[in-house]
Protein backbone atom coordinates (compact mmCIF):
# COMPACT_ATOMS: atom_id res chain seq x y z
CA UNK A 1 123.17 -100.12 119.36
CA UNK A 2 120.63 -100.67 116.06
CA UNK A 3 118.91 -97.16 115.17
CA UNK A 4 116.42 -99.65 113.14
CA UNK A 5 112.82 -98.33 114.23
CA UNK A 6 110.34 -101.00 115.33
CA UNK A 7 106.73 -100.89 114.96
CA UNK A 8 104.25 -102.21 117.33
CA UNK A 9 100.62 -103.41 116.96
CA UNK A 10 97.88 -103.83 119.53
CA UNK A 11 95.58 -106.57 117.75
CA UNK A 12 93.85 -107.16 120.80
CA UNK A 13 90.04 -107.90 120.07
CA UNK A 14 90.53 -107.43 116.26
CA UNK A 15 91.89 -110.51 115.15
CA UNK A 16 90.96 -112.63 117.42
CA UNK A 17 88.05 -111.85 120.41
CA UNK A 18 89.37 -112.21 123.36
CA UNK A 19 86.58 -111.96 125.78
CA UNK A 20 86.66 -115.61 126.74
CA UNK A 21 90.69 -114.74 128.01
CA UNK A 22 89.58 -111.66 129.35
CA UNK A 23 86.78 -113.42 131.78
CA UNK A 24 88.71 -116.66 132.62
CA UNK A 25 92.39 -114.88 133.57
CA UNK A 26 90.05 -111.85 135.37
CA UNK A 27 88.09 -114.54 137.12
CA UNK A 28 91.15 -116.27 137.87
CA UNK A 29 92.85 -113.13 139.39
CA UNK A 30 90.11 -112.39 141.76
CA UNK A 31 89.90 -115.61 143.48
CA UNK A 32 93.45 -115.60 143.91
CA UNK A 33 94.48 -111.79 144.62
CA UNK A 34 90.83 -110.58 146.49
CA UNK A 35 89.61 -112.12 149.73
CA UNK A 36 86.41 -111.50 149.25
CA UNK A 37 83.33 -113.76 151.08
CA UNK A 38 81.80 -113.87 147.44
CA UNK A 39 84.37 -115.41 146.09
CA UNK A 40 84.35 -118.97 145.91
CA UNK A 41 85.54 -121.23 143.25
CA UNK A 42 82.68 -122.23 141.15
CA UNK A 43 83.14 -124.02 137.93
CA UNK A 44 79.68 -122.78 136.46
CA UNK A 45 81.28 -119.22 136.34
CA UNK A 46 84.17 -120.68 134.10
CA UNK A 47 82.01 -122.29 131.60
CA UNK A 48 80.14 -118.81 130.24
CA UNK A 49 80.96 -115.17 130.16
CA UNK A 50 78.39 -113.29 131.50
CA UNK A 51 76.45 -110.47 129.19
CA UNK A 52 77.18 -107.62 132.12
CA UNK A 53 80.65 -108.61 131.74
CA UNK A 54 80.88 -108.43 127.21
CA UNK A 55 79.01 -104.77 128.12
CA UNK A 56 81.31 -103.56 130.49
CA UNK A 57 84.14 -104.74 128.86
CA UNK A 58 84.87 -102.33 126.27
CA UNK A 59 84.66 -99.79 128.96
CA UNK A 60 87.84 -101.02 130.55
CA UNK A 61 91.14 -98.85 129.92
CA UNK A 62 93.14 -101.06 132.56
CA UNK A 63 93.45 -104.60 133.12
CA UNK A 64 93.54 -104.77 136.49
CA UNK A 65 89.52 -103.19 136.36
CA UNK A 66 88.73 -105.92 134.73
CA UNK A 67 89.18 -108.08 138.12
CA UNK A 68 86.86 -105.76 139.78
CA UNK A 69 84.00 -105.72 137.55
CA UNK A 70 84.56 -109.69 138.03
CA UNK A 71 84.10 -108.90 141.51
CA UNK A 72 81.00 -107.38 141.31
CA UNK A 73 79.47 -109.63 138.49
CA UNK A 74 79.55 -112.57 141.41
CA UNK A 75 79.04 -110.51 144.00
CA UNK A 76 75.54 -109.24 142.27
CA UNK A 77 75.13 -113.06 141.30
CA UNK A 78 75.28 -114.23 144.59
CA UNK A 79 73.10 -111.44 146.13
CA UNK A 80 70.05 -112.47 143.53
CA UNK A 81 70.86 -115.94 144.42
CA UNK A 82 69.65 -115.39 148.12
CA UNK A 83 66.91 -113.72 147.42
């Protein structure tokens, strides 16, 4: 077994922004993994990340939080929507 010592880097958001990945996979995600009535695929929701969703964002610690803010992005959407 090496005793060489490796160094990891978390580049996440510095190099490159990522917010784009962030909303697409999270979006993603929830229509597959929450059954949810708000959820329903609509391609609008692909094309543009939301500002609620760049201000929340650097809020997240976890990834999988990330699917429930996308939650409640549409959900609040769909709400205004109606009335």
């Amino acid at each position: 077994m090496s005793s060489q010592k490796i160094f990891l880097f978390d580049f996440d958001g510095v190099i490159v922004d990522g917010m784009n990945e962030y909303w697409h996979s999270s979006l993603l995600a929830c229509e597959k993994y929450l059954n949810s009535p708000y959820i329903s695929v609509d391609q609008k929701l692909y094309k543009r990340v939301p500002n609620s969703f760049k201000e929340i964002r650097p809020l997240v610690k976890y990834g999988w939080e990330m699917i429930l803010i996308v939650h409640e992005i549409i959900k609040k959407r769909k709400s205004i929507k109606k009335s």
